[in-house]
N, C-alpha and C. Protein backbone atom coordinates (compact mmCIF):
# COMPACT_ATOMS: atom_id res chain seq x y z
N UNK A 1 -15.38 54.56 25.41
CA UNK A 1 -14.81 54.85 24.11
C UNK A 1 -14.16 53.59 23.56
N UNK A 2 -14.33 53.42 22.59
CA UNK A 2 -13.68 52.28 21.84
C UNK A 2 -12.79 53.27 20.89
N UNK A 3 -11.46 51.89 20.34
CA UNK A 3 -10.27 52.64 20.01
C UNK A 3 -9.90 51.28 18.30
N UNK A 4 -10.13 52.29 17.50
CA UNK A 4 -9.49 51.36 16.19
C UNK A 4 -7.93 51.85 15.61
N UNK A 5 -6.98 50.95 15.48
CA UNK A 5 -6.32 51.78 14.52
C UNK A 5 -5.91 51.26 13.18
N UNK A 6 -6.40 51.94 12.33
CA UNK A 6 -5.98 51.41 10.98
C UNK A 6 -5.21 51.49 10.13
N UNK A 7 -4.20 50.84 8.96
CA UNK A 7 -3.36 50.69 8.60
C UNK A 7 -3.46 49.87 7.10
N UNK A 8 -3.12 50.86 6.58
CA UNK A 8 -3.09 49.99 4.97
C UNK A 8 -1.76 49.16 4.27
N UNK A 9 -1.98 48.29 3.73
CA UNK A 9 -0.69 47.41 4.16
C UNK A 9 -0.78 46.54 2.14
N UNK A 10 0.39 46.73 1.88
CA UNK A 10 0.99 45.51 0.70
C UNK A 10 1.06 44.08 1.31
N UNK A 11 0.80 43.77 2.56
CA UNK A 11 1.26 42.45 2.95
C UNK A 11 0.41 41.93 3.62
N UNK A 12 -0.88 41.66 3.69
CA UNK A 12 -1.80 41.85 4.23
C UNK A 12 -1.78 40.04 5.21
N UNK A 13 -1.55 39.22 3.94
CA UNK A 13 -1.81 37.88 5.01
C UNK A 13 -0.19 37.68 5.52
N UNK A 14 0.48 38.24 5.31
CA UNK A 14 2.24 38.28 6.47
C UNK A 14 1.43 39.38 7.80
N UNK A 15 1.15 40.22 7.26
CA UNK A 15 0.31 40.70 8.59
C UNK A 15 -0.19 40.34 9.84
N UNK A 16 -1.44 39.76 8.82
CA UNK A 16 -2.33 38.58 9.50
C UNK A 16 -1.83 37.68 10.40
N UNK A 17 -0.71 37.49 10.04
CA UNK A 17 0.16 36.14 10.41
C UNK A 17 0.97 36.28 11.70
N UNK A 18 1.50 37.58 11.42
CA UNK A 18 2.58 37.93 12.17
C UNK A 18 2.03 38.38 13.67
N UNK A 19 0.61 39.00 13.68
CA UNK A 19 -0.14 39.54 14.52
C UNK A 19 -1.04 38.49 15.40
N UNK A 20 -1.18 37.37 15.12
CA UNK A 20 -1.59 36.13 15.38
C UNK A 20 -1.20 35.36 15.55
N UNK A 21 -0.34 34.80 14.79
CA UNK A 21 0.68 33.28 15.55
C UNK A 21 2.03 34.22 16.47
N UNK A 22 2.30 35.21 16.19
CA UNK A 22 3.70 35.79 16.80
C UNK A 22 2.93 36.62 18.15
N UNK A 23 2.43 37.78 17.95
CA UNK A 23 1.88 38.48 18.95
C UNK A 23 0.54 37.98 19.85
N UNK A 24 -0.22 36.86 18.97
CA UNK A 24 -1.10 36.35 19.58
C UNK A 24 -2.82 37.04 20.14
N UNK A 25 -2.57 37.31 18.78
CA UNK A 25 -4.14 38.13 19.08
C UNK A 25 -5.22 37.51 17.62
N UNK A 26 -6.62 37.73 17.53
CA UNK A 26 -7.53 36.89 16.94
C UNK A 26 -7.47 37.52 16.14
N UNK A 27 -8.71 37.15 14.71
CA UNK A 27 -8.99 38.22 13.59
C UNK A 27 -10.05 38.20 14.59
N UNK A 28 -10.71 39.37 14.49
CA UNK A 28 -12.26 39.45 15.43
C UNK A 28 -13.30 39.46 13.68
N UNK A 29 -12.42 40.19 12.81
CA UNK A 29 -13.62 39.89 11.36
C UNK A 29 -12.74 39.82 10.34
N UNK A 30 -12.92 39.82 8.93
CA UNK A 30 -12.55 39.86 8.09
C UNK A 30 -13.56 40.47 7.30
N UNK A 31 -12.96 40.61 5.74
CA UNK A 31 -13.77 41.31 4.76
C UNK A 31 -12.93 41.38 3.44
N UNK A 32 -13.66 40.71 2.01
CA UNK A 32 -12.84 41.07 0.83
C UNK A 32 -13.74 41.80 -0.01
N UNK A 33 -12.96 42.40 -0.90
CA UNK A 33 -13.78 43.24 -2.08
C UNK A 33 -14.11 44.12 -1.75
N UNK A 34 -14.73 44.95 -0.35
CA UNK A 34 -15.77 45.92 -0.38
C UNK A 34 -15.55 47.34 -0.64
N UNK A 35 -15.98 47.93 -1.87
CA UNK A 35 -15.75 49.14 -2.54
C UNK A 35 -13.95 49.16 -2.70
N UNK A 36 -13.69 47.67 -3.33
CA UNK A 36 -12.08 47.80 -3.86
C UNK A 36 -11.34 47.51 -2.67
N UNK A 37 -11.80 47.12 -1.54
CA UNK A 37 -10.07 46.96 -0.17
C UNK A 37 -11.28 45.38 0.62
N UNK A 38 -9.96 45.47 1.00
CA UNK A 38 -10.08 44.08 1.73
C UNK A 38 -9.59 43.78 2.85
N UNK A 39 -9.73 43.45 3.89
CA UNK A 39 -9.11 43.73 5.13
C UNK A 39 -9.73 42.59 6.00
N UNK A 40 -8.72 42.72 7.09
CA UNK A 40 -9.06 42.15 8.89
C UNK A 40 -8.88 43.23 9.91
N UNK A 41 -9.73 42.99 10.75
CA UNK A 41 -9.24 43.14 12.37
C UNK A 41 -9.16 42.43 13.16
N UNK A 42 -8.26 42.40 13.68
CA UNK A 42 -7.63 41.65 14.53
C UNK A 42 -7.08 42.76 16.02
N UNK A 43 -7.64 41.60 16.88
CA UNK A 43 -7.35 42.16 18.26
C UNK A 43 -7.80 40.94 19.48
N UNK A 44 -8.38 41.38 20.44
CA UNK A 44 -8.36 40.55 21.52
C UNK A 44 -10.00 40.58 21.76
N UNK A 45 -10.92 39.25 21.95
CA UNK A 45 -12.21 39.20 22.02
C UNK A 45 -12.78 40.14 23.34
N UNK A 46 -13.67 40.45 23.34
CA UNK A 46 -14.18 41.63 24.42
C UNK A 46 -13.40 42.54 25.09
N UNK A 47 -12.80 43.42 24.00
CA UNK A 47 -11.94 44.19 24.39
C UNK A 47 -12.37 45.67 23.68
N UNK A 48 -12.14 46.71 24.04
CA UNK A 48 -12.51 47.82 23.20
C UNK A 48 -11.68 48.95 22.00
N UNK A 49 -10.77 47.54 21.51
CA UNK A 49 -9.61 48.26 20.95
C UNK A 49 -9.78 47.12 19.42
N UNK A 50 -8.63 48.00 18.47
CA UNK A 50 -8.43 46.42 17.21
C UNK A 50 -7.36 47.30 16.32
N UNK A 51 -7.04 46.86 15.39
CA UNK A 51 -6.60 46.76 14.93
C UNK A 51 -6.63 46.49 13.31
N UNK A 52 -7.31 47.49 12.13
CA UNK A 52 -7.72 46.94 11.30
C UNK A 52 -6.30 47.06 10.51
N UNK A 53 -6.28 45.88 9.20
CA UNK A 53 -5.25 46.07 8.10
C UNK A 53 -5.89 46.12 7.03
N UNK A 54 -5.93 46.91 5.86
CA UNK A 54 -6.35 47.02 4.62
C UNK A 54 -5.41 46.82 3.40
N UNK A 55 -6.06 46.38 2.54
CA UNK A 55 -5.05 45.83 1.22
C UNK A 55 -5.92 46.78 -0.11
N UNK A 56 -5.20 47.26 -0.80
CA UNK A 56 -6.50 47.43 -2.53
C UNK A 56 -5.13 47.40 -3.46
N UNK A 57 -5.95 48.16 -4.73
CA UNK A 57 -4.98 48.23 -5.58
C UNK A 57 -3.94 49.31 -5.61
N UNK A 58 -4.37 50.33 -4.15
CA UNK A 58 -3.58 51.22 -4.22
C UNK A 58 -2.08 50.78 -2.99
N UNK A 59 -1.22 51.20 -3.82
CA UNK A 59 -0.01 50.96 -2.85
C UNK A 59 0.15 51.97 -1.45
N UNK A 60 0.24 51.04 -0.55
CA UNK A 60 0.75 51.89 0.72
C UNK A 60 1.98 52.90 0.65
N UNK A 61 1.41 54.29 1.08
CA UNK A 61 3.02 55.13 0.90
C UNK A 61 3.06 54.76 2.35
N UNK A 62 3.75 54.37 3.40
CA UNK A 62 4.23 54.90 5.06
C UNK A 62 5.19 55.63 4.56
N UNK A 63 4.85 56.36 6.11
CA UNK A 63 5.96 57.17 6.21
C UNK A 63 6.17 57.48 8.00
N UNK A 64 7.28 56.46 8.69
CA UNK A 64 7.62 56.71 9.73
C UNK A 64 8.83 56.44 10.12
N UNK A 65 8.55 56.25 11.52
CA UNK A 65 10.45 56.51 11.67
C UNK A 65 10.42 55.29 12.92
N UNK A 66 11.68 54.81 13.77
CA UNK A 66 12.03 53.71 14.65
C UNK A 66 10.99 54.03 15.96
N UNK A 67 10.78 55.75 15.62
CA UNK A 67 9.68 55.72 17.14
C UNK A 67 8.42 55.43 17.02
N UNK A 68 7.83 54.93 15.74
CA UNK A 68 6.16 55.08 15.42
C UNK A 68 6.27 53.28 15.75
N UNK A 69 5.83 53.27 16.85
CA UNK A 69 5.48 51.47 17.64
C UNK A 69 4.27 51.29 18.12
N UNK A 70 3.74 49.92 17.95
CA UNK A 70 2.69 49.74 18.64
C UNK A 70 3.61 49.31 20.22
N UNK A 71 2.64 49.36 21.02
CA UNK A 71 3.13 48.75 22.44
C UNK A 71 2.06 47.64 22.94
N UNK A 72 2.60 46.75 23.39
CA UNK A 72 1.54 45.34 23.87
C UNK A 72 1.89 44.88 25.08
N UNK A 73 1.23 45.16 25.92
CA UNK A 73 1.39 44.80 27.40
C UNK A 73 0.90 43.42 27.84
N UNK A 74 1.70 42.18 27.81
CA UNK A 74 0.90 40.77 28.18
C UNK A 74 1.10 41.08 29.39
N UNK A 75 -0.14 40.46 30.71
CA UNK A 75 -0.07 40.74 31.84
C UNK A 75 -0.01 39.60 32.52
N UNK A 76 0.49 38.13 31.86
CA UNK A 76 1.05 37.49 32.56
C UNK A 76 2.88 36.66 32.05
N UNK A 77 3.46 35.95 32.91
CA UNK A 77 4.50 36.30 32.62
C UNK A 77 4.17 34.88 31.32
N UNK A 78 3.65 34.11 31.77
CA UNK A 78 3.13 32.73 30.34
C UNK A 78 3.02 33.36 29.42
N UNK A 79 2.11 34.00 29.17
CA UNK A 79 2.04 35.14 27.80
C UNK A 79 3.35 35.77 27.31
N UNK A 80 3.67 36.72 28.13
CA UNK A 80 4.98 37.19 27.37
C UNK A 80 5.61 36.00 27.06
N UNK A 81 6.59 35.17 27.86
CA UNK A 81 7.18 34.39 27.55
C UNK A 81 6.93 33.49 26.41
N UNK A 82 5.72 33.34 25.96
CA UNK A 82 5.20 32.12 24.96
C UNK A 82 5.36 33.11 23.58
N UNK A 83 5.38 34.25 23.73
CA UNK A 83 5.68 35.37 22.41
C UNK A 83 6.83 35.43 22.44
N UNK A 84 7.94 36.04 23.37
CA UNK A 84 9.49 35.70 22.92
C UNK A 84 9.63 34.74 22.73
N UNK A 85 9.12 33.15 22.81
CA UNK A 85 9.62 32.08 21.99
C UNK A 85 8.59 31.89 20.70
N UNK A 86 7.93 32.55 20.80
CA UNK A 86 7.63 32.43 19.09
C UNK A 86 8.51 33.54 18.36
N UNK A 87 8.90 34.52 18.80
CA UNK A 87 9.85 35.60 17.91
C UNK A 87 10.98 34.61 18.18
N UNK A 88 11.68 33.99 18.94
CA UNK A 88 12.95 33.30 18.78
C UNK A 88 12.69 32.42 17.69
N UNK A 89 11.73 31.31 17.76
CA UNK A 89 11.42 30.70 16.90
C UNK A 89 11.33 30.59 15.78
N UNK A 90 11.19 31.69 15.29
CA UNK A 90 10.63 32.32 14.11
C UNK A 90 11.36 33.08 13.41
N UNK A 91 12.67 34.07 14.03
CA UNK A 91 14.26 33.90 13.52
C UNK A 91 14.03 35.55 13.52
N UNK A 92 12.98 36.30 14.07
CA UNK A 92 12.81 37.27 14.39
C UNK A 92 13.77 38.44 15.01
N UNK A 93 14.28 39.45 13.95
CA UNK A 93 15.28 39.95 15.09
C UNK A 93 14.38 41.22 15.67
N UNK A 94 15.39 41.29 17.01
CA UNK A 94 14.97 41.80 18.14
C UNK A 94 16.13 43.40 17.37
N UNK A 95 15.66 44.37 17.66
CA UNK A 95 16.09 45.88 17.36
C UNK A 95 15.99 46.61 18.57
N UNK A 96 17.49 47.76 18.52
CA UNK A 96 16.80 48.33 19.79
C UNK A 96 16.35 49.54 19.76
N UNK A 97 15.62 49.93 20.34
CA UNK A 97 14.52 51.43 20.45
C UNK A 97 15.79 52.66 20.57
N UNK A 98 15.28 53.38 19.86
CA UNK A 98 15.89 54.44 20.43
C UNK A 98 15.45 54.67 21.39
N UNK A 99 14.70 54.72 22.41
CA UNK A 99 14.11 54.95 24.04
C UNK A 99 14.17 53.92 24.74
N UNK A 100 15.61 54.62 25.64
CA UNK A 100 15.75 53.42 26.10
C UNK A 100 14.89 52.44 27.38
N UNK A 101 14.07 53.71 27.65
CA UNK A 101 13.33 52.86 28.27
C UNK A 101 13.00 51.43 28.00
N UNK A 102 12.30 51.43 26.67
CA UNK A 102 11.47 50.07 26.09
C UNK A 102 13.12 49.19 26.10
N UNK A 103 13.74 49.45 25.87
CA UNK A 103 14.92 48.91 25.75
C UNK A 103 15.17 47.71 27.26
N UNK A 104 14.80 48.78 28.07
CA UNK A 104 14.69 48.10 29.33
C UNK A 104 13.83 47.28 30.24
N UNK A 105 12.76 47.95 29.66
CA UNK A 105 10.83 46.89 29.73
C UNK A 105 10.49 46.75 28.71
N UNK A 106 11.16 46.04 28.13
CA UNK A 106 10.64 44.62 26.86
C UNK A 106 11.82 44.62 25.66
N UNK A 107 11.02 44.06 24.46
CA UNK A 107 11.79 43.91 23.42
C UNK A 107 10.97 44.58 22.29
N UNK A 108 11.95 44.85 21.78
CA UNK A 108 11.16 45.84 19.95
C UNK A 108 11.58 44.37 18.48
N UNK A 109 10.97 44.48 17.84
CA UNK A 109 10.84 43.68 17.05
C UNK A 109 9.91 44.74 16.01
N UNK A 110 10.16 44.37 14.57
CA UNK A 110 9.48 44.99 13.43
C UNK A 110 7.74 44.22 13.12
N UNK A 111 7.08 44.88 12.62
CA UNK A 111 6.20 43.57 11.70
C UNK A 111 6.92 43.59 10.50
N UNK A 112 5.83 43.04 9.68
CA UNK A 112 5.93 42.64 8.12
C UNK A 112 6.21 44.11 7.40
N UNK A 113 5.58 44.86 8.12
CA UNK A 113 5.46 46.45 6.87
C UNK A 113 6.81 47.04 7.61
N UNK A 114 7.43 46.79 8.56
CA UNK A 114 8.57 47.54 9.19
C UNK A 114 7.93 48.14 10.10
N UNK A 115 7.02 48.37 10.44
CA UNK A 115 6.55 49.02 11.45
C UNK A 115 7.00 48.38 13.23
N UNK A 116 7.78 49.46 14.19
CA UNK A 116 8.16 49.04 15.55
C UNK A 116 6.89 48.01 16.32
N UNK A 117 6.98 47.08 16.69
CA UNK A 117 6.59 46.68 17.80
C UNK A 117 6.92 46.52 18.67
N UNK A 118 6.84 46.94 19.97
CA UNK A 118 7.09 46.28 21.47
C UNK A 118 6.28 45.65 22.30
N UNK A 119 6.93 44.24 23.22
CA UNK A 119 6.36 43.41 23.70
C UNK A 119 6.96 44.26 25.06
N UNK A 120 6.34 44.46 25.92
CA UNK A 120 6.06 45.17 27.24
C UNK A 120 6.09 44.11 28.55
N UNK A 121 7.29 43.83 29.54
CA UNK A 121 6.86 43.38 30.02
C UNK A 121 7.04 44.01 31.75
N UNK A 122 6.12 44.95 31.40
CA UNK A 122 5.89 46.06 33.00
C UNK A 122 4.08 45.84 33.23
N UNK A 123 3.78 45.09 32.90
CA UNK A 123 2.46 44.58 33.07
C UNK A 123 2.13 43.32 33.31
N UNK A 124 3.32 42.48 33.78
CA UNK A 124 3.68 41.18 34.11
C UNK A 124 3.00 41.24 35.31
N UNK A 125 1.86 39.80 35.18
CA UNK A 125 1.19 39.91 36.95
C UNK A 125 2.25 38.72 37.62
């Protein structure tokens, strides 16, 4: 099974950005114009997962709350570590989960749309 999840977004290249130089994952494609939206996916090369973002003329309603997070498991400790210094770097604040678990294996950080992210590090080889 392969796994997409998609997401329509006002911010499309802060997105882009944030998901790639900060979290460290590729565009695997891109695409403008087609039938009005325009988008990337972005994710990790030979992998069975991604991540699409879409832009048009219609505005994104979200609607979530501090628990709707992606979770990202780097499985070595270079990796994680080279992402908390790009979120330090980058002036990124760190938020804490209401669960405290994640609180305790890793860090939460927003993207661009507000949406939770956590960097996971219980998958540290």
């Amino acid at each position: 099974m392969e796994f997409r999840s998609a997401r329509h977004t006002d911010n499309l290249e802060l997105i882009e950005e944030f998901y790639t130089k900060i979290i460290g994952l590729k565009v695997l494609f891109s695409f403008e114009n087609h039938n009005n939206y325009s988008g990337v996916f972005i994710g990790k090369q030979d992998h069975n997962w991604h991540l699409e973002f879409t832009t048009s003329k219609n505005k994104a309603e979200h609607k979530f709350d501090i628990e709707d997070i992606l979770v990202f498991y780097p499985t070595g400790k270079d990796e994680y570590d080279e992402i908390v210094e790009k979120i330090e770097a980058n002036n990124i604040e760190k938020i804490k989960s209401r669960n405290p678990f994640w609180n305790d294996n890793g860090i939460m950080i927003q993207d661009p749309d507000g949406f939770g992210v956590i960097v996971s590090n219980l998958k540290i080889k």
